[in-house]
Protein backbone atom coordinates (compact mmCIF):
# COMPACT_ATOMS: atom_id res chain seq x y z
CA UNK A 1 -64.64 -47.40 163.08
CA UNK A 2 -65.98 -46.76 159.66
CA UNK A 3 -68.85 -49.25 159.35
CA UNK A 4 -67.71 -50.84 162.32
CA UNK A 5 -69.73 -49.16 164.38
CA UNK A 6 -71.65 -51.73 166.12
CA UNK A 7 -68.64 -53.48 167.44
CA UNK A 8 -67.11 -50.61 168.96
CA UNK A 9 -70.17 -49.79 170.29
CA UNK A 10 -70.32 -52.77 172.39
CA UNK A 11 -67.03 -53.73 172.51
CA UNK A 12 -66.43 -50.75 174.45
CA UNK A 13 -69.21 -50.88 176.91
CA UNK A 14 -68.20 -54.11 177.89
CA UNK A 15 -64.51 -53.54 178.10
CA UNK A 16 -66.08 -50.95 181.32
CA UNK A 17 -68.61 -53.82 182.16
CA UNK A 18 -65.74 -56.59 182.93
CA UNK A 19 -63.41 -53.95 184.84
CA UNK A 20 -65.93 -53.17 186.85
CA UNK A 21 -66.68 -56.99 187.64
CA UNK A 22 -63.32 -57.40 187.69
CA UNK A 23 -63.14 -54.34 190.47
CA UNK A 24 -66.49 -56.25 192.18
CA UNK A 25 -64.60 -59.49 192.85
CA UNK A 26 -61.83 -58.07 194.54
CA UNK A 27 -64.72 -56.86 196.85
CA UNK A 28 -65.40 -60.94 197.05
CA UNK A 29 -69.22 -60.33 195.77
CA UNK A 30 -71.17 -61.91 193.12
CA UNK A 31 -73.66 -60.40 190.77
CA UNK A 32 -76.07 -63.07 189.10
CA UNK A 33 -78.28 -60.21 187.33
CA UNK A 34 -78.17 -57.21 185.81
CA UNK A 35 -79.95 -55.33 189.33
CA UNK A 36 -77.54 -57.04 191.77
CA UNK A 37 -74.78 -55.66 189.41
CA UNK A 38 -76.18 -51.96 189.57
CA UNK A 39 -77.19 -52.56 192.74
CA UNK A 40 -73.45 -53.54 193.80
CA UNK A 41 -71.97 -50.17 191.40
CA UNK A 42 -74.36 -47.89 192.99
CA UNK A 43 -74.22 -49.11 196.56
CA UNK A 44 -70.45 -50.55 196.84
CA UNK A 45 -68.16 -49.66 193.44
CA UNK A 46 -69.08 -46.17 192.57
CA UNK A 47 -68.61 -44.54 196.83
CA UNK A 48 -65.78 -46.74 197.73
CA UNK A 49 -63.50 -46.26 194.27
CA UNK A 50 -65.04 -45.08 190.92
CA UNK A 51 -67.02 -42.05 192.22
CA UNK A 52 -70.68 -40.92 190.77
CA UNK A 53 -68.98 -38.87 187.80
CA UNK A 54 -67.64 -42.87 186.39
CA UNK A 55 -72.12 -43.98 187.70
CA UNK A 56 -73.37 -41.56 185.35
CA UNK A 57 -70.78 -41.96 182.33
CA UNK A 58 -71.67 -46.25 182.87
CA UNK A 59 -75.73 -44.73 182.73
CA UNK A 60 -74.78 -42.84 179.24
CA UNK A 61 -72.67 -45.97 177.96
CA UNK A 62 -75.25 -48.63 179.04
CA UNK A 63 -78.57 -46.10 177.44
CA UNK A 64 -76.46 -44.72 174.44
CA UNK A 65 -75.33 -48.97 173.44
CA UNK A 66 -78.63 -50.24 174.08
CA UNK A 67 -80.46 -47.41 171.74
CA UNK A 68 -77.62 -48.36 169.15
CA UNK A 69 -78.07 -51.69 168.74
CA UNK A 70 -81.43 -51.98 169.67
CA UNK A 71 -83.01 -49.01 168.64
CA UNK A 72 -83.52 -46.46 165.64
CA UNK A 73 -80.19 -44.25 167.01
CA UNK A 74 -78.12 -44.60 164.33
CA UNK A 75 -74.92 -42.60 165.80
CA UNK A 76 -72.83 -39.84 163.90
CA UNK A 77 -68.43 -40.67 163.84
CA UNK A 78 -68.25 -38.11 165.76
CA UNK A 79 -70.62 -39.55 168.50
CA UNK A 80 -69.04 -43.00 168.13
CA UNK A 81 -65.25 -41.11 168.69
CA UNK A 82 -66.54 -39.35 171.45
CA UNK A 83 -68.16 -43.30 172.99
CA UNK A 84 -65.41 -44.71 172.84
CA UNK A 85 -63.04 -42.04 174.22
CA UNK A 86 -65.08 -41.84 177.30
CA UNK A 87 -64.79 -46.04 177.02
CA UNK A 88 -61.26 -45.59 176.99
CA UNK A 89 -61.13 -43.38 180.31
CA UNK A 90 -63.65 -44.82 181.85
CA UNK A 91 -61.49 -48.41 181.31
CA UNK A 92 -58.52 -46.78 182.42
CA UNK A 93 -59.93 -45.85 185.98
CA UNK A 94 -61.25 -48.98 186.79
CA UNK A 95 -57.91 -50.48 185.67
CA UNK A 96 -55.97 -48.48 188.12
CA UNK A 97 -57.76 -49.01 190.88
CA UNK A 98 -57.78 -52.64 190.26
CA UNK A 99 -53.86 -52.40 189.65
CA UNK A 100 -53.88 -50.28 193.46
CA UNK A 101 -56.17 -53.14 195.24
CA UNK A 102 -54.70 -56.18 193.86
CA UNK A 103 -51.30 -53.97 194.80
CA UNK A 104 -52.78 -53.87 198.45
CA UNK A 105 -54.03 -57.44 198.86
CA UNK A 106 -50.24 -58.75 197.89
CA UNK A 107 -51.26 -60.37 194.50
């Protein structure tokens, strides 16, 4: 991760952000923009499945990426390590329930 910060950074976020769209079409819905996708995690994702412990880790992913890249945050290795271990979880709960529904609809 040494000077590879950046594309862990984002790499990780949107290793969550596809999981969860992968976890939305399952569901059979569409997000076109950034507020139907919320709107669909806060509304749908996060009660049915992923819980509002995974809603507020995807808040501190989305805020702490875009102040990374965007902004004057330049993070420690120890902030990155602890980003992308909660990436890592965060990926790995999505995944299962995906595994579980795609389990239930015979695919």
């Amino acid at each position: 991760m040494d000077g590879h910060w950046p594309v862990t950074i984002d790499a990780g976020f949107y290793a969550v952000f596809h999981m969860i769209e992968a976890l939305n079409a399952l569901e059979c819905r569409d997000a076109y923009t950034f507020a139907d996708a919320l709107d669909i995690l806060e509304r749908i994702l996060a009660p049915r499945y992923l819980g509002q412990e995974f809603l507020g880790n995807y808040e501190y992913l989305f805020y702490f990426r875009r102040g990374a890249l965007y902004g004057a945050h330049f993070p420690s290795p120890v902030a990155v390590a602890r980003y992308a271990e909660l990436c890592e979880r965060m990926y790995a709960h999505v995944s299962a329930i995906v595994v579980e529904g795609e389990a239930a609809a015979g695919r």
